[in-house]
Protein backbone atom coordinates (compact mmCIF):
# COMPACT_ATOMS: atom_id res chain seq x y z
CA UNK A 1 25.53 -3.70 -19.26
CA UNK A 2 22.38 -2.91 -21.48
CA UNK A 3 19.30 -5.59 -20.79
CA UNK A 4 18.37 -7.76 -23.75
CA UNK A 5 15.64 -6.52 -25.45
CA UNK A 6 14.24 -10.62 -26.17
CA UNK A 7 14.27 -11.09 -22.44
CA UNK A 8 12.42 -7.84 -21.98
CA UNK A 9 9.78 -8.53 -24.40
CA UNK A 10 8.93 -11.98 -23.07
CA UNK A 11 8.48 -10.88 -19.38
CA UNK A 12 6.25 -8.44 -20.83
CA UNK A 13 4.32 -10.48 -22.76
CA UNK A 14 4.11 -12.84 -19.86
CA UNK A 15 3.14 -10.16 -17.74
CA UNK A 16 -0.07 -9.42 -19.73
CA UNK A 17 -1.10 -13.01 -20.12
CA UNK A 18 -1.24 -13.14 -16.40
CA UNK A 19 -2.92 -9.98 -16.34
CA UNK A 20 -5.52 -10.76 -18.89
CA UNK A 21 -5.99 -14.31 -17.33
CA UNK A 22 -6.43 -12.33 -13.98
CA UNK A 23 -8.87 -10.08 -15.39
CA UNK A 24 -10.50 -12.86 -16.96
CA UNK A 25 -11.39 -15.10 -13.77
CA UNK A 26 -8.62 -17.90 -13.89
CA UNK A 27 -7.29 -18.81 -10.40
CA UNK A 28 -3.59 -18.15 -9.29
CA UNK A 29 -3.59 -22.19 -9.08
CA UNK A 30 -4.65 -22.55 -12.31
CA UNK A 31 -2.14 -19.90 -14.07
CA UNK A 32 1.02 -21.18 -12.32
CA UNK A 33 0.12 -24.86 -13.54
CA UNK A 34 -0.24 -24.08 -17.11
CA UNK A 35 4.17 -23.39 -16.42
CA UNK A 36 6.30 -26.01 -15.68
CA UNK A 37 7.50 -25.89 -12.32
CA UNK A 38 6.74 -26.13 -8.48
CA UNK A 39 3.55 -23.69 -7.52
CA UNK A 40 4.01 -21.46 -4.63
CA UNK A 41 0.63 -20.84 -3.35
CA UNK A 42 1.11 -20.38 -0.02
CA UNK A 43 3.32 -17.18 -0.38
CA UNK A 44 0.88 -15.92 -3.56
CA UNK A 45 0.66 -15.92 -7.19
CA UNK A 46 3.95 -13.38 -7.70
CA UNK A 47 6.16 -15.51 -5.60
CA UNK A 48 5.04 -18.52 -7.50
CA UNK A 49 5.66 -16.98 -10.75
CA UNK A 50 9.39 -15.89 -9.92
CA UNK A 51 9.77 -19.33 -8.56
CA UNK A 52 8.61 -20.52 -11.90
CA UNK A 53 11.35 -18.13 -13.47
CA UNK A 54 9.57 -15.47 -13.88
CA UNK A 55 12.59 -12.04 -13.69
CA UNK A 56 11.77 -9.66 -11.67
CA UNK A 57 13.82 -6.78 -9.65
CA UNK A 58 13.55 -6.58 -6.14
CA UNK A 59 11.29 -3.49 -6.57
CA UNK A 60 9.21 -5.15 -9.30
CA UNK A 61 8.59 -7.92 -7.22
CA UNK A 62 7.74 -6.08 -4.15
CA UNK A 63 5.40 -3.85 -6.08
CA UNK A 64 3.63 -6.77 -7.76
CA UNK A 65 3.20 -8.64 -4.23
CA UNK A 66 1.64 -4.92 -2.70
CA UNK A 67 -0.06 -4.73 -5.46
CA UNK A 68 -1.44 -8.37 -5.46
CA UNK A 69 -2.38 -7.77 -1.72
CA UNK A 70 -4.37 -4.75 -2.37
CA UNK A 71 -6.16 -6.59 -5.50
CA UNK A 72 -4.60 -4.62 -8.22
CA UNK A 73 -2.01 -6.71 -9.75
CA UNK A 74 -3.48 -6.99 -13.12
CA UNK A 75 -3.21 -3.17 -13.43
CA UNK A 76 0.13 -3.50 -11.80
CA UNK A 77 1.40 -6.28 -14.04
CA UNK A 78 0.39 -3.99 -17.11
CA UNK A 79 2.05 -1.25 -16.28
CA UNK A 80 5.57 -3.52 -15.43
CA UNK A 81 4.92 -4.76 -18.99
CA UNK A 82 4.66 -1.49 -20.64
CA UNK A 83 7.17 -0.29 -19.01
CA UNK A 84 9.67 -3.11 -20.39
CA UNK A 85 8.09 -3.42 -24.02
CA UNK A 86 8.88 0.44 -23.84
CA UNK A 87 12.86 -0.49 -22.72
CA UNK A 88 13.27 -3.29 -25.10
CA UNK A 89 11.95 -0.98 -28.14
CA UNK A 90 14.75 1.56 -26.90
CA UNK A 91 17.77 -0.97 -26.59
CA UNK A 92 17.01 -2.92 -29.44
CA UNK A 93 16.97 0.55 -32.05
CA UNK A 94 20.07 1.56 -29.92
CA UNK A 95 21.74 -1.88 -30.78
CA UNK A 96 20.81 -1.46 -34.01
CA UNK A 97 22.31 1.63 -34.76
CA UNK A 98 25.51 0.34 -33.66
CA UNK A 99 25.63 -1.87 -36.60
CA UNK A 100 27.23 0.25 -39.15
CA UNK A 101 29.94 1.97 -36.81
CA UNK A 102 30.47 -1.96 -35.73
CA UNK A 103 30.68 -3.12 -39.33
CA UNK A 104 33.14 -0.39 -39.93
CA UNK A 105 35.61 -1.29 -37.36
CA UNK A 106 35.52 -4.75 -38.86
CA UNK A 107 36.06 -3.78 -42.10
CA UNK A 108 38.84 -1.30 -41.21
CA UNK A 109 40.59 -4.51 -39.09
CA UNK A 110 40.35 -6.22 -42.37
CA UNK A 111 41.94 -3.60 -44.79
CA UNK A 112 44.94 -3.55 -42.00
CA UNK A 113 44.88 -6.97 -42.73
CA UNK A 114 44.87 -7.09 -45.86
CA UNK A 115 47.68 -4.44 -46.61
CA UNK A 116 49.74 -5.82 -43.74
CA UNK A 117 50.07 -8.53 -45.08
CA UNK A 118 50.68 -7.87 -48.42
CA UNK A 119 53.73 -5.63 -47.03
CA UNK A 120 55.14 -8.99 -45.71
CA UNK A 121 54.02 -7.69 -41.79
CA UNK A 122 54.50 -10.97 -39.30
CA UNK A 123 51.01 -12.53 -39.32
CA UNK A 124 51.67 -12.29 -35.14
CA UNK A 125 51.93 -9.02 -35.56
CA UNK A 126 48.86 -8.54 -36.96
CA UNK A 127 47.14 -10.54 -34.80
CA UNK A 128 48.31 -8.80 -31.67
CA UNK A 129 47.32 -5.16 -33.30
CA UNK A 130 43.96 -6.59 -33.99
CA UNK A 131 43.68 -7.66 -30.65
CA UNK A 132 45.00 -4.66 -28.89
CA UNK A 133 42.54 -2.53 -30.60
CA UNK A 134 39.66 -4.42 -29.18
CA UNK A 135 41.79 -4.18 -25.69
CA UNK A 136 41.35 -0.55 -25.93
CA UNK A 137 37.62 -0.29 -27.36
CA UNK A 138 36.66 -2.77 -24.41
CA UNK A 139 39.14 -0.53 -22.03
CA UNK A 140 37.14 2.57 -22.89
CA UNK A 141 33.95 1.21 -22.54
CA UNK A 142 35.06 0.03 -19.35
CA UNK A 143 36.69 3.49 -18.13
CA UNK A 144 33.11 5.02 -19.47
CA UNK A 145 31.31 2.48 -17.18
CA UNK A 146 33.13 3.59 -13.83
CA UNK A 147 33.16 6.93 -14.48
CA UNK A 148 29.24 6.89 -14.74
CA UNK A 149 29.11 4.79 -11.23
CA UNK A 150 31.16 7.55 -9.90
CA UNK A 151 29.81 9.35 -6.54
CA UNK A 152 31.11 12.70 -7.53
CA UNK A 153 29.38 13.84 -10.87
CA UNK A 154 32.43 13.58 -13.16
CA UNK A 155 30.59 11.25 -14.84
CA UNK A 156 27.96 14.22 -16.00
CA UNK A 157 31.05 16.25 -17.24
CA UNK A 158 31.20 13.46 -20.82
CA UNK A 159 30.93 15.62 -23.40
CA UNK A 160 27.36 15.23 -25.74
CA UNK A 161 25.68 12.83 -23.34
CA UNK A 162 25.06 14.65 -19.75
CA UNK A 163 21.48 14.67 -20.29
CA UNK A 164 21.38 11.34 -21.71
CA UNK A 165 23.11 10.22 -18.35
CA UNK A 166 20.73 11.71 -15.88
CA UNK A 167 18.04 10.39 -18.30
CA UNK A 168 19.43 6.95 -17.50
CA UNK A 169 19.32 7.42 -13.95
CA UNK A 170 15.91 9.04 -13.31
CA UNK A 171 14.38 6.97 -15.12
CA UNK A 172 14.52 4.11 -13.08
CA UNK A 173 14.10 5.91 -10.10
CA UNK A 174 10.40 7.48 -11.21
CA UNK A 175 9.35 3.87 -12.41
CA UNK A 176 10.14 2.28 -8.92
CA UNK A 177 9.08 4.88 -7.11
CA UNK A 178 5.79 5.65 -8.70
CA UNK A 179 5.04 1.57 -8.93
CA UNK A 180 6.02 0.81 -4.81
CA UNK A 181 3.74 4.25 -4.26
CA UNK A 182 0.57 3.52 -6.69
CA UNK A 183 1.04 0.15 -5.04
CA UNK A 184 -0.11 1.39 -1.65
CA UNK A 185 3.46 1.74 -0.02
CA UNK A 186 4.11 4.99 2.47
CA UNK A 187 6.29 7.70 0.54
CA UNK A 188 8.52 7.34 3.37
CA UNK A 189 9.21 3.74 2.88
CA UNK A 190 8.82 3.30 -0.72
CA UNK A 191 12.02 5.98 -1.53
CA UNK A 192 14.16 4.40 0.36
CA UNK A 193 14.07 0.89 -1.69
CA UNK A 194 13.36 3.21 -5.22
CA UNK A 195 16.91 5.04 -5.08
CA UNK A 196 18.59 1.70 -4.73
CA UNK A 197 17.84 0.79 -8.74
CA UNK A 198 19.61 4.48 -9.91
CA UNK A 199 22.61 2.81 -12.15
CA UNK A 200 24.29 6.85 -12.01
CA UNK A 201 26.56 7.47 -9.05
CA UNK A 202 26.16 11.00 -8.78
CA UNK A 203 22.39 10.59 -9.03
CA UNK A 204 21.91 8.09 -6.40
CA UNK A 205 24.43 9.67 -3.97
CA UNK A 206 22.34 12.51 -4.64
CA UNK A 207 19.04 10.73 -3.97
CA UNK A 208 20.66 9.22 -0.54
CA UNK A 209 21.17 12.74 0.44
CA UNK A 210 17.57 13.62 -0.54
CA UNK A 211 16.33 10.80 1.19
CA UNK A 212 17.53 11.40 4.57
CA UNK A 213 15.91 15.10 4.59
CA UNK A 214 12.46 13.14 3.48
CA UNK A 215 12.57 10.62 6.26
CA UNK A 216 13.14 14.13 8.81
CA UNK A 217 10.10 14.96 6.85
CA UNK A 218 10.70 17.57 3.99
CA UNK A 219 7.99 17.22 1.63
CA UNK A 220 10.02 15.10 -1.57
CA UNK A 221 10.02 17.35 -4.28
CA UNK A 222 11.83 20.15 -1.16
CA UNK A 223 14.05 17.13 -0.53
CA UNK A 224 14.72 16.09 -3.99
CA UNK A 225 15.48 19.82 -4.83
CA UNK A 226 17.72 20.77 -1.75
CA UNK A 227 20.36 18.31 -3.72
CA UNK A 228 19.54 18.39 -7.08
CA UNK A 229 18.90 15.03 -7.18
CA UNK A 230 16.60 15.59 -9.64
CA UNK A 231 16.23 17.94 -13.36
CA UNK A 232 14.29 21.31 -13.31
CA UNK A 233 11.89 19.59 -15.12
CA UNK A 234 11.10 16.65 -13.54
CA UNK A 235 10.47 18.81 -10.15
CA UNK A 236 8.37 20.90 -12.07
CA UNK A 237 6.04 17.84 -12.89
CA UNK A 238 6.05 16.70 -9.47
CA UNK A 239 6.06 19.54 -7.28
CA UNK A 240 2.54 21.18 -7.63
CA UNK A 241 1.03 18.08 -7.84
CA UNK A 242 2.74 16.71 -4.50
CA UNK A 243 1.32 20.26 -2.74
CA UNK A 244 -2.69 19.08 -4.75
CA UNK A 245 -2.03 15.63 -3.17
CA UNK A 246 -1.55 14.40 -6.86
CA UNK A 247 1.85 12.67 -7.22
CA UNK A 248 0.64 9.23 -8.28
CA UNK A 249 -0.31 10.83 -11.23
CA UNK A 250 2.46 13.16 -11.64
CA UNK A 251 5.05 10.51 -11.50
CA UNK A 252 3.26 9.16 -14.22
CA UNK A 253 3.84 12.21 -16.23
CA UNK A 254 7.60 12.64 -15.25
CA UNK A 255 8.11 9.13 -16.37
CA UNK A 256 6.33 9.55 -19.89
CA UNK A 257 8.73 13.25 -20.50
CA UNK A 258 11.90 11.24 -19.01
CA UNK A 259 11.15 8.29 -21.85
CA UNK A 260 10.68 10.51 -24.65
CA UNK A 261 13.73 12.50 -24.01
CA UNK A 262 15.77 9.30 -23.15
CA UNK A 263 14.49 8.07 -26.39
CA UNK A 264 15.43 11.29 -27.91
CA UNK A 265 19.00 11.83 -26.42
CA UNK A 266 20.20 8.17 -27.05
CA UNK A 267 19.19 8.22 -30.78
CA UNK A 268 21.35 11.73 -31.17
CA UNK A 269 24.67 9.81 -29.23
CA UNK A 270 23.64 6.97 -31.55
CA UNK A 271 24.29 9.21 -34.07
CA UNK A 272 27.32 11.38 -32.77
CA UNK A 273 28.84 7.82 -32.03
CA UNK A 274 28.23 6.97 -35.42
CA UNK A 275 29.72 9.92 -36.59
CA UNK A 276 32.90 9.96 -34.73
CA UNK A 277 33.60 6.48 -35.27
CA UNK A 278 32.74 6.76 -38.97
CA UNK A 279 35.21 9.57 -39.36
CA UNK A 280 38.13 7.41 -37.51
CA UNK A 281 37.71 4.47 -39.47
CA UNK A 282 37.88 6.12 -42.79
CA UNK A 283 40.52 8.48 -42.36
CA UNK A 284 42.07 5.12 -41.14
CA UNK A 285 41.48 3.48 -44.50
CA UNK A 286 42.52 6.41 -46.74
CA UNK A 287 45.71 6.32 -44.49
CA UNK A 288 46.54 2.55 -44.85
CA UNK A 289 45.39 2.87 -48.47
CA UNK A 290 47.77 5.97 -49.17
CA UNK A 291 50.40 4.46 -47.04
CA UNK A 292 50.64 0.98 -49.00
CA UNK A 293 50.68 1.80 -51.89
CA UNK A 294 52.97 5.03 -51.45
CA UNK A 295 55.65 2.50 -49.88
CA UNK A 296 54.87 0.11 -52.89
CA UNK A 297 55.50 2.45 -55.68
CA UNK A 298 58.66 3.91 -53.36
CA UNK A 299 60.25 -0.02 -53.88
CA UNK A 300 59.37 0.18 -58.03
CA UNK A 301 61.33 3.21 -57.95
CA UNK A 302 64.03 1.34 -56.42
């Protein structure tokens, strides 16, 4: 299920109102009473906040209550934001390049419609095509969904998106990672709790695997490589810089190349998607079209 992007941006934008207030001198006491609800001030100004409502992942909030320990939340709450004004830009242009291929498969319901029913088709009828089709869309989407969560990789073998896919899922494993790490959390500790947010099956079985050679203590990128948890080129961001002592930094970097080529990837399925489906639907309508009025002008003849 994608996030909403509105949800996304507000967090964010809440996130750097604490941040700046933070930065700014206001007390915790005085930023959790400017929102309606209960304070929490005994447990600290993040557990307050998510009291208040505020949406956080278990890794977000555990990074934000290191990272409030250590004094650095206001850095730490920027960088959350960033991060989800940066996933709300890419859903919401995703979403919106599903308009037209949506719009299509509306229209192309209709023209059934429409013809059906001026060839005298049972208005049930209709109906039930009309809602089979969606059966089948939302079938697909489904079958997509659990073949993605698969343990075994077959999910990497959809044709156009494999790189889109492990996109997906090391993204989210960089971003937890690299905030429970620049946080102040041990390696050790912090990629245990970082591998649990990987939505890809064959990723985070992958990572498990990984992860057990790091806690016998295998250097990470080693680890990560040994099962190609993973890309080439995320490994070649991270592994000199893990040998320099570095990888605070390099995470960084692996996360900025995985968002521009997620980015980059989902606009080009956008596109195939839009594509395909626009080449379905039409040949659909010229069919229907040709069809109708091929058995109409067959019953003038008669």
């Amino acid at each position: 299920m994608l996030p909403l992007p509105g949800r996304d941006e507000s967090l964010a934008l809440r996130l750097e109102d604490t941040a700046s207030a933070l930065d700014a001198g206001v007390t915790a006491e005085a930023i959790l009473r400017k929102t309606p609800g209960t304070p929490c001030l005994d447990r600290g100004l993040v557990a307050g906040l998510i009291e208040q409502g505020l949406a956080l992942s278990t890794t977000e909030q555990i990074t934000l209550e290191l990272a409030e320990s250590s004094g650095s939340l206001p850095v730490a709450m920027r960088r959350l934001a960033e991060r989800r004004h940066l996933r709300a830009q890419l859903v919401g242009d995703l979403l919106k390049s599903l308009r037209y291929p949506l719009f299509l498969l509306v229209f192309a319901a209709f023209v059934f419609s429409f013809t059906a029913a001026l060839a005298g088709t049972s208005p049930l009828f209709i109906i039930g095509v009309i809602i089979g089709g969606v059966a089948t869309l939302l079938l697909v989407l489904l079958a997509v969904r659990a073949l993605i969560r698969r343990p075994d990789a077959k999910g990497s073998r959809l044709p156009g998106v494999r790189g889109l896919i492990e996109d997906v899922g090391e993204l989210p494993y960089l971003e937890a990672l690299h905030g429970l790490y620049a946080a102040g959390m041990e390696l050790q500790k912090a990629h245990p709790k970082a591998l649990r947010v990987v939505p890809v099956g064959f990723i985070r079985a992958r990572l498990f695997a990984a992860d057990r050679s790091l806690q016998d203590g295998k250097p990470l990128t080693e680890a990560l490589a040994s099962t190609q948890a993973l890309g080439t080129e995320t490994l070649s961001i991270l592994a000199p810089a893990e040998q320099a002592g570095d990888l605070e930094a390099a995470l960084q970097r692996a996360i900025n190349r995985r968002q521009h080529t997620l980015g980059r990837r989902a606009d080009r399925a956008a596109l195939l998607l839009k594509i395909t489906i626009s080449g379905i639907v039409f040949g659909f309508i010229i069919w229907r079209i040709l069809s109708f009025y091929l058995g109409y002008f067959s019953m003038l003849r008669h």
